[in-house]
C-alpha atoms as a PDB file:
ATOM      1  CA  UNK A   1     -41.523  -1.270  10.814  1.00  0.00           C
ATOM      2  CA  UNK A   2     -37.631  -1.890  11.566  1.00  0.00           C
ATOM      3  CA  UNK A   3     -37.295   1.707  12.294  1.00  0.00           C
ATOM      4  CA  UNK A   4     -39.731   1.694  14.826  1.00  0.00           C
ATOM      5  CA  UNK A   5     -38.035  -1.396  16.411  1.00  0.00           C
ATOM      6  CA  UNK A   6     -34.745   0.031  16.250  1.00  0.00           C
ATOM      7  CA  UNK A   7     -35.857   3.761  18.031  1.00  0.00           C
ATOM      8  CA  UNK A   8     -38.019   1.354  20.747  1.00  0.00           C
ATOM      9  CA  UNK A   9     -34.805  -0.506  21.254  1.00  0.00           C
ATOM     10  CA  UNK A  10     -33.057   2.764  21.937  1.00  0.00           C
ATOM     11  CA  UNK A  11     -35.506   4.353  24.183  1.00  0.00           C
ATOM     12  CA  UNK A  12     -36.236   0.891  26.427  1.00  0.00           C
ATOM     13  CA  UNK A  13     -32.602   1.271  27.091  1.00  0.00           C
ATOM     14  CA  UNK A  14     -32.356   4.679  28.389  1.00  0.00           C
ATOM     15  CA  UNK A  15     -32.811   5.418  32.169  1.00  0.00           C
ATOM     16  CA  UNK A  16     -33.088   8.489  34.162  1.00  0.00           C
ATOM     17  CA  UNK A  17     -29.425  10.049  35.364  1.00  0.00           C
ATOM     18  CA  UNK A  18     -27.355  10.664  39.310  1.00  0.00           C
ATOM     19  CA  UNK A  19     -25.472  14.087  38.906  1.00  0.00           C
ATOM     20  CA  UNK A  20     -22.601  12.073  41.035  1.00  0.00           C
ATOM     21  CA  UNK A  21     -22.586   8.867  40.486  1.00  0.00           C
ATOM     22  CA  UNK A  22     -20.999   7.923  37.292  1.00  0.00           C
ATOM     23  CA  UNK A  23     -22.675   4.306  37.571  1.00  0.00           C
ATOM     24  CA  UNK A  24     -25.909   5.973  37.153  1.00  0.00           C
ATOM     25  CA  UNK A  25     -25.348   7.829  34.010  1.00  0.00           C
ATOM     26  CA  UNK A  26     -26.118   6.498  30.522  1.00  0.00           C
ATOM     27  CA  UNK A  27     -23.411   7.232  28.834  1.00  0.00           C
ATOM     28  CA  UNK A  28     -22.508   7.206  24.773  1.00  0.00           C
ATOM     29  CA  UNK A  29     -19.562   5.972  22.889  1.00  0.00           C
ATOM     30  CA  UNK A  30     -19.189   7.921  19.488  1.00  0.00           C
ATOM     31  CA  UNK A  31     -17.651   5.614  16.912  1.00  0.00           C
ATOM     32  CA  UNK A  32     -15.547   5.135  13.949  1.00  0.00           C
ATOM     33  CA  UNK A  33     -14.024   1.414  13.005  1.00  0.00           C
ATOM     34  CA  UNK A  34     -12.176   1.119   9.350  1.00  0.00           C
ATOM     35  CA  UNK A  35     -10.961  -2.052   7.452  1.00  0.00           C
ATOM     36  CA  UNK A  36      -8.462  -0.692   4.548  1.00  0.00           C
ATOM     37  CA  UNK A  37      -7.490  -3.426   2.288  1.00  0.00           C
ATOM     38  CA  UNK A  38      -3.754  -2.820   0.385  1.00  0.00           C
ATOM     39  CA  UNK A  39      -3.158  -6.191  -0.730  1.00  0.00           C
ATOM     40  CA  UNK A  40      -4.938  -9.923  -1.249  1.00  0.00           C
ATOM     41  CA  UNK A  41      -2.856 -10.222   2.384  1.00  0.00           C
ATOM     42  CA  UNK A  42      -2.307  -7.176   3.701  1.00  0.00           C
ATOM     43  CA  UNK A  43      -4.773  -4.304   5.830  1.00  0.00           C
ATOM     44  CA  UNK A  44      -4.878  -1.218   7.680  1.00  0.00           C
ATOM     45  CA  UNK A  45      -7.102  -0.990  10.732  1.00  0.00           C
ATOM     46  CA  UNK A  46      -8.276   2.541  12.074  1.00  0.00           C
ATOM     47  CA  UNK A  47     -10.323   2.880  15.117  1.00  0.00           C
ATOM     48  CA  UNK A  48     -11.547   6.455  17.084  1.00  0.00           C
ATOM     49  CA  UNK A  49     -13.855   6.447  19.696  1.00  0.00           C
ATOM     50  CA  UNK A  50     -15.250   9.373  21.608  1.00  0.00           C
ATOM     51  CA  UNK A  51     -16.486   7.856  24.959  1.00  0.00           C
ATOM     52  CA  UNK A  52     -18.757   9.969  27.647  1.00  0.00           C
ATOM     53  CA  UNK A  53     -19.496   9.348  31.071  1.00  0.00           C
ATOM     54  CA  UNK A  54     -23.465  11.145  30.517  1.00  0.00           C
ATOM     55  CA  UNK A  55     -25.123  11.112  26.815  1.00  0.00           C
ATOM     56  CA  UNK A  56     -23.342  13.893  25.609  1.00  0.00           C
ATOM     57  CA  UNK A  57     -21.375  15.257  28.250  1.00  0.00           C
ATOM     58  CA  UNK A  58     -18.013  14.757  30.095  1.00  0.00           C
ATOM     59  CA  UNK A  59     -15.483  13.081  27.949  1.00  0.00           C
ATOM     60  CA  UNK A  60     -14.053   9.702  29.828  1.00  0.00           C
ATOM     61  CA  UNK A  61     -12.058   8.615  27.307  1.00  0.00           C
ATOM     62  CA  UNK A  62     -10.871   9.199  23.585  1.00  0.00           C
ATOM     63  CA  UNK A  63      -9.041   6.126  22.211  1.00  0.00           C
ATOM     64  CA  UNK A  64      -7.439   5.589  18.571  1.00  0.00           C
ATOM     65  CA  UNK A  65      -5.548   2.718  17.182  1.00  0.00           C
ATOM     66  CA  UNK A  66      -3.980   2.084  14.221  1.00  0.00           C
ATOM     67  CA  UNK A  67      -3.104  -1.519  12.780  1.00  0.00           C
ATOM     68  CA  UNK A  68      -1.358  -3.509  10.685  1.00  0.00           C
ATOM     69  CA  UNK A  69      -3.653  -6.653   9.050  1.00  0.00           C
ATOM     70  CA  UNK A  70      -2.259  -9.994   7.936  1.00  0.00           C
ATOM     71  CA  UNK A  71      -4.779 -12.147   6.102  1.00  0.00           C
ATOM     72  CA  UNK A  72      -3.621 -16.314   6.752  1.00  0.00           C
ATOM     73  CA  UNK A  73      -6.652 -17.392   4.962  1.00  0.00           C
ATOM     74  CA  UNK A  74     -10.060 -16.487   4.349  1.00  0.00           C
ATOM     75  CA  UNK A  75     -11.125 -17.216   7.913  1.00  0.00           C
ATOM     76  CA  UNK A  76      -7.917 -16.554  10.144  1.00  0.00           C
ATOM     77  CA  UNK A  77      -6.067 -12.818  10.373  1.00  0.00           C
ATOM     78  CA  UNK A  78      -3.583 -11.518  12.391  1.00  0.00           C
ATOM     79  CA  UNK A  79      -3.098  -7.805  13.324  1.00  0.00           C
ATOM     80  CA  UNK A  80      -0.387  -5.895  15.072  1.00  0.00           C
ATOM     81  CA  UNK A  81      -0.902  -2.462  16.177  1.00  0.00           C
ATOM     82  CA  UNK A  82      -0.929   0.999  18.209  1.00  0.00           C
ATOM     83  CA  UNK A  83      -3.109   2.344  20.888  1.00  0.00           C
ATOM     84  CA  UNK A  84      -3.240   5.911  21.714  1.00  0.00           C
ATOM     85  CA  UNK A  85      -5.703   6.534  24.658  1.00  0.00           C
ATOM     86  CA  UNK A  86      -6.652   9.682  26.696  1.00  0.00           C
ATOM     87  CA  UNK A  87      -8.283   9.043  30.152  1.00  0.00           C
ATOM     88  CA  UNK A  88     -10.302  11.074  32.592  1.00  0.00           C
ATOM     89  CA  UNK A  89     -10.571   9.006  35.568  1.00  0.00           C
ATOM     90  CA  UNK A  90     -12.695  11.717  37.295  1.00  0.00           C
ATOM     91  CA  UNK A  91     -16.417  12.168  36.556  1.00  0.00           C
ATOM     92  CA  UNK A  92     -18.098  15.723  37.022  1.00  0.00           C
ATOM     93  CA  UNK A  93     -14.311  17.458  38.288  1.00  0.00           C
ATOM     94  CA  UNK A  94     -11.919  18.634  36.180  1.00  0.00           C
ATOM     95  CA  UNK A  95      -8.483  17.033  36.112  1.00  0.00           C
ATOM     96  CA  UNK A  96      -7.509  13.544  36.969  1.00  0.00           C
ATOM     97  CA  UNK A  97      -6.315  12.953  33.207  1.00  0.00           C
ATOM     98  CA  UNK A  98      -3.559  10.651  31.755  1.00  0.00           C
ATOM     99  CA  UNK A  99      -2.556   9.780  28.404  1.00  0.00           C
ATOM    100  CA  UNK A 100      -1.511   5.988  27.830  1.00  0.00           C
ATOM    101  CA  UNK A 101      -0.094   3.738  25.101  1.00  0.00           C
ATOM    102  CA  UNK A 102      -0.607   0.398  24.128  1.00  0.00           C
ATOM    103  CA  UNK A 103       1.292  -2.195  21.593  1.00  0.00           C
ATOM    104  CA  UNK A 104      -1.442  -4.911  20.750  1.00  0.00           C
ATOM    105  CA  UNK A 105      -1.379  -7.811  18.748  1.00  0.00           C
ATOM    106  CA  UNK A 106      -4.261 -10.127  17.965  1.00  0.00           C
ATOM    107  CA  UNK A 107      -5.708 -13.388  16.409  1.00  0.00           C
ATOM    108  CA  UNK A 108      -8.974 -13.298  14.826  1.00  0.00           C
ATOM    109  CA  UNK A 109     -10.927 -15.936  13.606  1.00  0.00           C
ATOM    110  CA  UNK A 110     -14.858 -16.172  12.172  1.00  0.00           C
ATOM    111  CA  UNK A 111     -17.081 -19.017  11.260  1.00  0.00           C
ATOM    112  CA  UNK A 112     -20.436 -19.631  10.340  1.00  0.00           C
ATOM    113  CA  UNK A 113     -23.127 -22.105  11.672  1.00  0.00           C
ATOM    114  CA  UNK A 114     -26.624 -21.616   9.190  1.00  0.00           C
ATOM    115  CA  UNK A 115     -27.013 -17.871   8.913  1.00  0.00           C
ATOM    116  CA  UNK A 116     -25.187 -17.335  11.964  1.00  0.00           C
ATOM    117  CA  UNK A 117     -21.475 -15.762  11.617  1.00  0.00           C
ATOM    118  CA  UNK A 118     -19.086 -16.165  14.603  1.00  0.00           C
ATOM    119  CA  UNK A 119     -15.966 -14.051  15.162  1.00  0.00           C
ATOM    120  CA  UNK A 120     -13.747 -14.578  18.202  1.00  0.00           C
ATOM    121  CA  UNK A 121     -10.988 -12.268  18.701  1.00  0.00           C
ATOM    122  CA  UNK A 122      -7.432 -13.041  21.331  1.00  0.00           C
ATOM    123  CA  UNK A 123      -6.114  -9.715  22.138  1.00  0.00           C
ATOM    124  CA  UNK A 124      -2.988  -9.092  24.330  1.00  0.00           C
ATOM    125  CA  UNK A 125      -2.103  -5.714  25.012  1.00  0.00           C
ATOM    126  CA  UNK A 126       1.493  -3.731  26.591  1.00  0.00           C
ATOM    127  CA  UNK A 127       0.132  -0.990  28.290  1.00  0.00           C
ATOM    128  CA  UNK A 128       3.076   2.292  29.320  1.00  0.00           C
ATOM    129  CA  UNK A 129       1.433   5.123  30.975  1.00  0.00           C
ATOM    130  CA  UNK A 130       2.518   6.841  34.295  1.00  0.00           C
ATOM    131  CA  UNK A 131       6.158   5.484  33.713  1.00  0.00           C
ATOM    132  CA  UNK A 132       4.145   1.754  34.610  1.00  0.00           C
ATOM    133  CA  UNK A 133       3.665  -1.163  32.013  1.00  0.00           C
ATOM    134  CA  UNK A 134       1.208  -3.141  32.245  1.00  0.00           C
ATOM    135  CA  UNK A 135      -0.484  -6.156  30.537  1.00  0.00           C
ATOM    136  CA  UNK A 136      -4.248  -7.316  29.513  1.00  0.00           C
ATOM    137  CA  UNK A 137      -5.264 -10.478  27.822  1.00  0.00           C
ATOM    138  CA  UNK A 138      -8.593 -10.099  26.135  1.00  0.00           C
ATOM    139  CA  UNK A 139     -11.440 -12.692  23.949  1.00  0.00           C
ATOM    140  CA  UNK A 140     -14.183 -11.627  22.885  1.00  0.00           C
ATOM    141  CA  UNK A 141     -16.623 -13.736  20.510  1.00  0.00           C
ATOM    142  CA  UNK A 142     -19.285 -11.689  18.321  1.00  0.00           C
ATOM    143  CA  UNK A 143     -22.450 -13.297  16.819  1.00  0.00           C
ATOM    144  CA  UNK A 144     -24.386 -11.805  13.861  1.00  0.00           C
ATOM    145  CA  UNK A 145     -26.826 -12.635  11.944  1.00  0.00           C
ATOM    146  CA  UNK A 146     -29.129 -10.975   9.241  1.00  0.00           C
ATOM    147  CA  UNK A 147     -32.228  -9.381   9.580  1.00  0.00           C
ATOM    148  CA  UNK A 148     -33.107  -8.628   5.546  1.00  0.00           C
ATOM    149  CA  UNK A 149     -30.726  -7.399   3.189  1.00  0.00           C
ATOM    150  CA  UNK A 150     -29.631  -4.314   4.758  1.00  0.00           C
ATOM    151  CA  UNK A 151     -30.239  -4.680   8.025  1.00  0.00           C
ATOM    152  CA  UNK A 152     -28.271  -7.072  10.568  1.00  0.00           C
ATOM    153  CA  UNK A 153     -27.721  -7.631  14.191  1.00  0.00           C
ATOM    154  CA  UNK A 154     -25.027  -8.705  16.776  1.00  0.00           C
ATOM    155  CA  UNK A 155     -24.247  -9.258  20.179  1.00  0.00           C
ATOM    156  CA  UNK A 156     -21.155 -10.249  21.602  1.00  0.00           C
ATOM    157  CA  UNK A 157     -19.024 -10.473  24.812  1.00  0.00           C
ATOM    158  CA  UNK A 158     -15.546  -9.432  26.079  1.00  0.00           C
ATOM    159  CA  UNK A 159     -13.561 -10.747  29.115  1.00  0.00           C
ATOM    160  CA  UNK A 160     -10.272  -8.499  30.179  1.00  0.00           C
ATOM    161  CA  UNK A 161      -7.527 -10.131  32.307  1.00  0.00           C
ATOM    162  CA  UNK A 162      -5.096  -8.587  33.697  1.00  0.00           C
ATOM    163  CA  UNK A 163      -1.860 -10.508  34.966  1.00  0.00           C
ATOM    164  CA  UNK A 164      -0.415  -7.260  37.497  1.00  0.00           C
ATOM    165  CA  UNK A 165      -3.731  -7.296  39.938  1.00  0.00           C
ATOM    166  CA  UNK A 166      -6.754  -9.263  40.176  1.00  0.00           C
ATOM    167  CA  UNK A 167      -6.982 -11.425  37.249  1.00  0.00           C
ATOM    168  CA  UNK A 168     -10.416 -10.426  36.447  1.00  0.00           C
ATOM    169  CA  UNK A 169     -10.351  -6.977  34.765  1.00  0.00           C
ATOM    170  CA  UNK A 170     -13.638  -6.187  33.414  1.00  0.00           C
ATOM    171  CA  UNK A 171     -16.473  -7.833  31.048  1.00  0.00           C
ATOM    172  CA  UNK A 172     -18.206  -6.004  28.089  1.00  0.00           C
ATOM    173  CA  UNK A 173     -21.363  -7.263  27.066  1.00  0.00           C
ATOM    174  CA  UNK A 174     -23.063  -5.614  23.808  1.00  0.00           C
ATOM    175  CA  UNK A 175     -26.183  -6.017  21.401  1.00  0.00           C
ATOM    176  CA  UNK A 176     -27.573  -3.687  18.465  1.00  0.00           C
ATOM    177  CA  UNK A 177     -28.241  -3.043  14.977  1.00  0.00           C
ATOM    178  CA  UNK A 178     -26.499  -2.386  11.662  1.00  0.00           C
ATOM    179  CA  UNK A 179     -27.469  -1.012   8.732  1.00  0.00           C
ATOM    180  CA  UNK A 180     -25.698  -1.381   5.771  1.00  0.00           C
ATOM    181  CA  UNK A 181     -25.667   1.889   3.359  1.00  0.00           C
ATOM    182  CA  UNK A 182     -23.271   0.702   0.501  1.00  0.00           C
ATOM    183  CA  UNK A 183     -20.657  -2.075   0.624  1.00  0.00           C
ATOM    184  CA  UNK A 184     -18.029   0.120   1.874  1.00  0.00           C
ATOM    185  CA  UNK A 185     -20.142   1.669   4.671  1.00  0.00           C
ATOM    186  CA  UNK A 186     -22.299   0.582   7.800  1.00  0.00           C
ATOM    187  CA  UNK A 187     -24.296   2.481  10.772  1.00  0.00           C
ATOM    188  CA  UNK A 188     -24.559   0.454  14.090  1.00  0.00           C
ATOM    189  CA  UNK A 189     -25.958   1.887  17.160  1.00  0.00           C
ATOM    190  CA  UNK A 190     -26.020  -0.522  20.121  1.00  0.00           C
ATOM    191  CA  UNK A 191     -25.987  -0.907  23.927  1.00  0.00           C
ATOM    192  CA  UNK A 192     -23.193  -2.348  25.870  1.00  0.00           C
ATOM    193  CA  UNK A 193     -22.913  -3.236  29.556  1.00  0.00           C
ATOM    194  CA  UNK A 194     -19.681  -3.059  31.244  1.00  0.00           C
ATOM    195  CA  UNK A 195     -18.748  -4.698  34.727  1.00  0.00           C
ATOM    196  CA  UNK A 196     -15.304  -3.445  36.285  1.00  0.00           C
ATOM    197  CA  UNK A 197     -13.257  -5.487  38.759  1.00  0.00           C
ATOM    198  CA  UNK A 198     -14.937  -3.716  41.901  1.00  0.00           C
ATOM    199  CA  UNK A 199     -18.609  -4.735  40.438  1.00  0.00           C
ATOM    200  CA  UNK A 200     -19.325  -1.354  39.160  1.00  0.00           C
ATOM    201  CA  UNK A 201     -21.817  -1.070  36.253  1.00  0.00           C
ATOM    202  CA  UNK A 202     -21.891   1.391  33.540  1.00  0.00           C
ATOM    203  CA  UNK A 203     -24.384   1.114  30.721  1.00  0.00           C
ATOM    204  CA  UNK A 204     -23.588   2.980  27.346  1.00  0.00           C
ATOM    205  CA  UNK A 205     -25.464   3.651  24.176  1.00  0.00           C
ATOM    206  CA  UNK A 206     -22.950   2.739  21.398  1.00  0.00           C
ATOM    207  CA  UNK A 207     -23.144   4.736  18.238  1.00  0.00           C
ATOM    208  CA  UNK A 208     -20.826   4.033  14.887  1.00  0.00           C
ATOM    209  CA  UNK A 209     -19.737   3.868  11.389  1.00  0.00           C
ATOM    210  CA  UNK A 210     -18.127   1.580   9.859  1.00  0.00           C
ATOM    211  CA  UNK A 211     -15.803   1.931   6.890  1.00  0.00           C
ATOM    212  CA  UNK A 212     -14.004  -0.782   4.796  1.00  0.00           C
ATOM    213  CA  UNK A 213     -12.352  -0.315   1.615  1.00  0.00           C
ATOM    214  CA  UNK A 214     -10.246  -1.720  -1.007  1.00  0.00           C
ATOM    215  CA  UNK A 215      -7.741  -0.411  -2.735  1.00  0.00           C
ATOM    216  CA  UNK A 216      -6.423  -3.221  -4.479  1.00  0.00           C
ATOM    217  CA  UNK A 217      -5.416  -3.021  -8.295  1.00  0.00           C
ATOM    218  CA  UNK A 218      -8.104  -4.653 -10.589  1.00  0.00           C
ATOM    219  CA  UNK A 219      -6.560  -7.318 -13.003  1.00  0.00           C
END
């Protein structure tokens, strides 16, 4: 029965495609997250994403980050880290590409009210591409909650500010599925709206693993 309610979820969000307008496209993000634990404190966080302007067609952006994870205490972390990003700012033209880098640091912190967890995360980001720096300030706060033992869903929001233009950067709003196959390894697949500074919207079918390990020595 869940499987049917997950592939109904993912065709009532699909909707017939513009060759040239990239707000009428449903696009697809392809995507890997990883939690690597080292140490009782200490993580690495790995991140690629594969995101397309059309379902599986026309690159708009690859992204991967790499991160250093501090664990304060069971519910607070810190992470510092490195964005690589490659852009196309064009849709259906070739060209109009730039690569970017970002230093980012941020705060996390989760909860739980009943079966509910929360997660808000404060990002601020250093952004150097095209010899310009710039500067976003991001939250975002996450809800999941479980659906049986394997199966779980979320939905959360993201606000981007940016302090060299309008302040108001962009909002991401996302809801889905996961399903968990062991305790090191999860499948999501999602959809997440996105509203840019200029009201554009651009709706994207989010698909994902998830990988977190530990390599900690057993006592």
């Amino acid at each position: 029965m869940k499987k049917y309610i997950l592939l109904l979820f993912i065709f009532s969000i699909l909707k017939i495609s513009a060759q040239n307008n990239p707000e009428n496209e449903f696009g697809a993000w392809y995507m890997y997250n990883g939690t690597h634990q080292i140490s009782n404190k200490f993580g690495i966080k790995t991140m690629a994403h594969f995101r397309f302007f059309e379902f599986g067609d026309d690159m708009q952006q690859f992204i991967s980050r790499l991160g250093v994870n501090y664990k304060i205490n069971k519910n607070i972390n810190v992470t510092l880290g490195h964005s690589y990003l490659n852009t196309d700012t064009s849709f259906n033209l070739k060209g109009g590409d730039f690569n970017e880098h970002r230093v980012y640091e941020d705060f996390n912190l989760k909860h739980a009210i009943a079966k509910v967890s929360l997660a808000h995360r404060f990002r601020a980001e250093q952004r150097f591409f095209n010899a310009i720096t710039g500067h976003f300030i991001r939250y975002q706060i996450a809800f999941s909650y479980p659906l049986a033992r394997k199966w779980s869903t979320y939905l959360y929001d993201e606000i981007f500010f940016d302090f060299d233009g309008e302040v108001f950067n962009q909002n991401w709003l996302g809801t889905g599925f996961r399903y968990k196959i062991s305790n090191a390894l999860k499948i999501q697949v999602g959809y997440m709206k996105i509203i840019n500074d200029i009201n554009q919207g651009f709706d994207r079918l989010q698909l994902g693993i998830i990988l977190n390990t530990d390599h900690r020595k057993k006592s």
